[in-house]
C-alpha atoms as a PDB file:
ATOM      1  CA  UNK A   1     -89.193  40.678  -2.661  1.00  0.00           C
ATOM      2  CA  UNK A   2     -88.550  36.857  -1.913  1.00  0.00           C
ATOM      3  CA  UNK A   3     -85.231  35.637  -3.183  1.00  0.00           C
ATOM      4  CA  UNK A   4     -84.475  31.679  -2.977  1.00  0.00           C
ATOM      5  CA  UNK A   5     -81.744  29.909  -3.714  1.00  0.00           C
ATOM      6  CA  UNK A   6     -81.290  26.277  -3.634  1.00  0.00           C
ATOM      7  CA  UNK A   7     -77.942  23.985  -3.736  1.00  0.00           C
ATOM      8  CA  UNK A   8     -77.683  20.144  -3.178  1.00  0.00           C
ATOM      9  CA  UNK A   9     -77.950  19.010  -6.356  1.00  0.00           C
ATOM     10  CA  UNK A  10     -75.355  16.707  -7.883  1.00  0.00           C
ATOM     11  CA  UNK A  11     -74.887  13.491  -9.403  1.00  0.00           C
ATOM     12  CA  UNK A  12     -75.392   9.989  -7.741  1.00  0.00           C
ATOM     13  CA  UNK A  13     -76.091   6.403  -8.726  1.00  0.00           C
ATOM     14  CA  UNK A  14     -79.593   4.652  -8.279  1.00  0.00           C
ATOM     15  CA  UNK A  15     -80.360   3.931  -4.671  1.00  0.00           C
ATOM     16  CA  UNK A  16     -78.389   7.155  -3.494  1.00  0.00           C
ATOM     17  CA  UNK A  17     -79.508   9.894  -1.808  1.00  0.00           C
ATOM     18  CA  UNK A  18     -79.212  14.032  -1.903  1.00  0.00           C
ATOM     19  CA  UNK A  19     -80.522  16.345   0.038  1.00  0.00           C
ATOM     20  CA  UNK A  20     -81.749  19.968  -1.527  1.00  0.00           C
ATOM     21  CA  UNK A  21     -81.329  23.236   0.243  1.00  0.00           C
ATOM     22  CA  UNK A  22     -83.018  26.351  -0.383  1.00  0.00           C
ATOM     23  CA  UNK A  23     -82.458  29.579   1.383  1.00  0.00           C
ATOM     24  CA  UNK A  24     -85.102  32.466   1.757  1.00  0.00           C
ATOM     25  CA  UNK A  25     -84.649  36.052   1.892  1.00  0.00           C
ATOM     26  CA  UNK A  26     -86.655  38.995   1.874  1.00  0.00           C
ATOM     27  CA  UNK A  27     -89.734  37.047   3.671  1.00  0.00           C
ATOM     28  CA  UNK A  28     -92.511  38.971   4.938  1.00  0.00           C
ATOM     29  CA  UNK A  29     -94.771  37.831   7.884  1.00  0.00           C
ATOM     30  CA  UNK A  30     -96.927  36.442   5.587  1.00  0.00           C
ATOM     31  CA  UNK A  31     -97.762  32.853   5.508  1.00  0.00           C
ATOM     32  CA  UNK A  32     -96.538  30.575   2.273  1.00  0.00           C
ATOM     33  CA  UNK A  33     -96.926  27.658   0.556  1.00  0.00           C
ATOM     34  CA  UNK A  34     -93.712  25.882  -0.296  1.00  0.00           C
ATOM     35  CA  UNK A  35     -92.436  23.578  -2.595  1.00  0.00           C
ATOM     36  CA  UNK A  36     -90.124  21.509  -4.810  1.00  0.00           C
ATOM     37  CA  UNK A  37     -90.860  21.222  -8.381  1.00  0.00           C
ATOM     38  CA  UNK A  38     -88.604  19.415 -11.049  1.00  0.00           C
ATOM     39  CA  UNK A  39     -88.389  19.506 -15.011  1.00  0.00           C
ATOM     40  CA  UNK A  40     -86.606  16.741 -17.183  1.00  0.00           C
ATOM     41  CA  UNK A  41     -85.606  18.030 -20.703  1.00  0.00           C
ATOM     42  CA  UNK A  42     -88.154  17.772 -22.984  1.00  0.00           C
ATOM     43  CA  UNK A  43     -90.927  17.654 -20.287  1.00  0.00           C
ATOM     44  CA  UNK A  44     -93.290  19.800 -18.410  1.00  0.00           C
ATOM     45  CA  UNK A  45     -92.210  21.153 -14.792  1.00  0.00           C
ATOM     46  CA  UNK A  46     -94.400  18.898 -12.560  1.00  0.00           C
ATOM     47  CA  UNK A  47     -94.727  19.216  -9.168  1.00  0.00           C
ATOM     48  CA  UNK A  48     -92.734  17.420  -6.308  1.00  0.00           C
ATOM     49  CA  UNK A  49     -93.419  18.135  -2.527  1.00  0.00           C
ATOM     50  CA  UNK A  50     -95.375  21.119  -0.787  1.00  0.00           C
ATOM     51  CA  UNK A  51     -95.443  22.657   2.570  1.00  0.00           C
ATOM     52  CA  UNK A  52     -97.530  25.020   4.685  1.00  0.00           C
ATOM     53  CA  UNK A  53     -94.977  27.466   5.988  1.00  0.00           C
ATOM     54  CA  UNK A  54     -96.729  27.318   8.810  1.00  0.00           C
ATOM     55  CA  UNK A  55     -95.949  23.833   9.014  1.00  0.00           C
ATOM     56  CA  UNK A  56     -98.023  21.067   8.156  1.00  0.00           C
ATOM     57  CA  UNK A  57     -99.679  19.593   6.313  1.00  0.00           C
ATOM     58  CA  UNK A  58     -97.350  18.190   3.323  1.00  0.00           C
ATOM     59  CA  UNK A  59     -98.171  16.940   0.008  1.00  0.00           C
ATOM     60  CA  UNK A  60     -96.370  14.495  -2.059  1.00  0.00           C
ATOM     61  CA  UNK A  61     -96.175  13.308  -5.922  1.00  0.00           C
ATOM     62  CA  UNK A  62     -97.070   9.810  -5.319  1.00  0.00           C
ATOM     63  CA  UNK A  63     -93.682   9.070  -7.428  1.00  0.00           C
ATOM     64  CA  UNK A  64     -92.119  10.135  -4.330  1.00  0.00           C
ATOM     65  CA  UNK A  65     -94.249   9.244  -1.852  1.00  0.00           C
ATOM     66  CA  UNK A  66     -92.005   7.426   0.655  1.00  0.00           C
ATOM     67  CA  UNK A  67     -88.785   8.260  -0.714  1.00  0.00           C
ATOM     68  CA  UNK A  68     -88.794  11.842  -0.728  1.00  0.00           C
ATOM     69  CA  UNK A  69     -89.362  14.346   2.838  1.00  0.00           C
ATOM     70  CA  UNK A  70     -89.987  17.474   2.159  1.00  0.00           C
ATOM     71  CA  UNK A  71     -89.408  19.758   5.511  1.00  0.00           C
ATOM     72  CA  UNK A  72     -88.428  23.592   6.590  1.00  0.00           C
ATOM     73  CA  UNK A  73     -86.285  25.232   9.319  1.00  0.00           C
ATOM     74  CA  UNK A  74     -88.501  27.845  10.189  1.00  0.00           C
ATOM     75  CA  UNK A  75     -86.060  30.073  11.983  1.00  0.00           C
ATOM     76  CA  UNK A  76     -83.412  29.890   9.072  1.00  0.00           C
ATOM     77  CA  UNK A  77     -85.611  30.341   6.401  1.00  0.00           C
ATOM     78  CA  UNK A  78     -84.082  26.623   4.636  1.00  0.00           C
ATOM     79  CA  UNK A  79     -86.730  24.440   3.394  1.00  0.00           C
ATOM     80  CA  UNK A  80     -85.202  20.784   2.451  1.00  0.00           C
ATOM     81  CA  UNK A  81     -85.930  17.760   0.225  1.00  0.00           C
ATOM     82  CA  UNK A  82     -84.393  14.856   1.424  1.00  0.00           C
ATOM     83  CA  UNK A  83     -84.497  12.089  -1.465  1.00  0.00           C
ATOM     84  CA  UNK A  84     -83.505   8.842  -0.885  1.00  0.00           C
ATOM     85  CA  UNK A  85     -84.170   5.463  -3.150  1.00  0.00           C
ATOM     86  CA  UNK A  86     -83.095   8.138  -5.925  1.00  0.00           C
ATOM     87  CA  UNK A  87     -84.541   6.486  -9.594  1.00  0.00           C
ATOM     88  CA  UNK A  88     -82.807   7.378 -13.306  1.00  0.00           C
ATOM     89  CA  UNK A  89     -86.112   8.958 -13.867  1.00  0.00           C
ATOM     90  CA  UNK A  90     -85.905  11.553 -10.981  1.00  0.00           C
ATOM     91  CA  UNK A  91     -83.242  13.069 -12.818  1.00  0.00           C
ATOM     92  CA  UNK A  92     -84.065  16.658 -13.736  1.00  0.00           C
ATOM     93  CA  UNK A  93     -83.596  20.428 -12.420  1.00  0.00           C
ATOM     94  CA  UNK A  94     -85.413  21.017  -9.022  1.00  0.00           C
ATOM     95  CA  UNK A  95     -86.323  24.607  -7.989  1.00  0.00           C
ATOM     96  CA  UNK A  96     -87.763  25.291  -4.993  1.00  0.00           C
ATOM     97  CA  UNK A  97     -90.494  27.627  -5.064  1.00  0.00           C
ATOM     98  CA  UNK A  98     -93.147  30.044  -2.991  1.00  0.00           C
ATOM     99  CA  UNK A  99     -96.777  31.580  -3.419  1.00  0.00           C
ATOM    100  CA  UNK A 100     -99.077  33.262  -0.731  1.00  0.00           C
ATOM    101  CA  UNK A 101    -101.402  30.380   0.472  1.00  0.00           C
ATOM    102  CA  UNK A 102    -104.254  32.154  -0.260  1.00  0.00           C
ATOM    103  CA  UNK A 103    -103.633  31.826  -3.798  1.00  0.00           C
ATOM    104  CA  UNK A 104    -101.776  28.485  -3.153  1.00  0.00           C
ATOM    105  CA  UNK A 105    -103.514  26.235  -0.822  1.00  0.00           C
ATOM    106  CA  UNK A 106    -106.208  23.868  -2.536  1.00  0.00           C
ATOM    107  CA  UNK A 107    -108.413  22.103  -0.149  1.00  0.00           C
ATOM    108  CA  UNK A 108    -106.611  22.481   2.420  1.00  0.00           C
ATOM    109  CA  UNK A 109    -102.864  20.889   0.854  1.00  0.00           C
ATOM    110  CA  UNK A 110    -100.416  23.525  -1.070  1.00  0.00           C
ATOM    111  CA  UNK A 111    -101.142  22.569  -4.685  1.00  0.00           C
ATOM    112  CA  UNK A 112     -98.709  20.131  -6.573  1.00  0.00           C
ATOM    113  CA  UNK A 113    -100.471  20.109 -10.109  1.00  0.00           C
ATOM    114  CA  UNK A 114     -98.763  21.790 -12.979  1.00  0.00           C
ATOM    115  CA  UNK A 115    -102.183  23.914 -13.377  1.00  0.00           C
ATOM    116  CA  UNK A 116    -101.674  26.003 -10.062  1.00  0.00           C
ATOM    117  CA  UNK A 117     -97.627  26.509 -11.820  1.00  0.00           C
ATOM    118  CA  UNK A 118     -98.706  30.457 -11.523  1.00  0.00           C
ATOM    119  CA  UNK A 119     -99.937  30.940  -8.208  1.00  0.00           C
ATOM    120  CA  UNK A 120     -96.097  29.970  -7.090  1.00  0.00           C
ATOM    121  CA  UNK A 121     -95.137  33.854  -7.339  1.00  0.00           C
ATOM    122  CA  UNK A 122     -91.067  32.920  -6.670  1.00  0.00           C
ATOM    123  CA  UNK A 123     -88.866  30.763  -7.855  1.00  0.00           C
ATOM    124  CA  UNK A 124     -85.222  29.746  -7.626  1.00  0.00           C
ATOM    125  CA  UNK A 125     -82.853  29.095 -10.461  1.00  0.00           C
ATOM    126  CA  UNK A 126     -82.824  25.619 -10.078  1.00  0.00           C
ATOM    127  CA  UNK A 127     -80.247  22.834  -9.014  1.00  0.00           C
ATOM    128  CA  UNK A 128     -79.495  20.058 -11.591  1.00  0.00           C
ATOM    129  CA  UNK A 129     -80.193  16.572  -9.733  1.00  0.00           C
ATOM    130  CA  UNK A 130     -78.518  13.490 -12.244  1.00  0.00           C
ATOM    131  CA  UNK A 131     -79.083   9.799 -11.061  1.00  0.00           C
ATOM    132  CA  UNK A 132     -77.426   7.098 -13.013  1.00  0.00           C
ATOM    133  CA  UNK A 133     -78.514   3.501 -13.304  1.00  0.00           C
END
């Protein structure tokens, strides 16, 4: 059974930066797709930043594209999410997530739309991420 656990989170002003953590257990030899997803109250989870845990390729929300990097330490079981140029609106809880890739990878990237929300089998409990203006 996977277990993940993510920290980081916090509260910073516009322009700042975090950096999210989130530690695997219980990881079989299998090969993942991993990601960040975040939910705002009163609005859908949507989907952040993906990786192949076999490393790349990664796959952005183009509201992050160039301000968030998404990246993994393979041997410590950490994947990351370095956000910098934080926005008011990227405030929400971010969980980190995994699903098998064969369930998980869509042409080729690990999905990011809210439709493929299911084939992420595990999921942290979340890390609340506030940004002020």
């Amino acid at each position: 059974q996977v277990q993940l656990v993510e920290s980081g989170g916090g509260s910073v002003q516009a322009g700042g930066t975090l950096r999210l953590s989130c530690a695997a257990s219980g990881y079989t030899y299998r090969r993942y797709c991993l990601g960040w997803f975040r939910q705002a109250p009163g609005k859908d989870r949507e989907g952040v930043a993906t990786i192949d845990s076999a490393g790349m390729p990664t796959n952005y929300a183009d509201s992050v594209k160039g301000r968030f990097t998404i990246s993994q330490d393979h041997a410590k079981k950490i994947l990351y999410l370095e956000m910098n140029s934080l926005k008011p609106d990227d405030t929400a809880t971010y969980y980190c997530a995994a699903g098998l890739v064969q369930e998980t990878l869509i042409n080729g990237l690990c999905a990011l739309d809210p439709s493929y929300l299911s084939t992420y089998n595990y999921w942290g409990q979340g890390t609340q991420v506030t940004v002020s203006s």
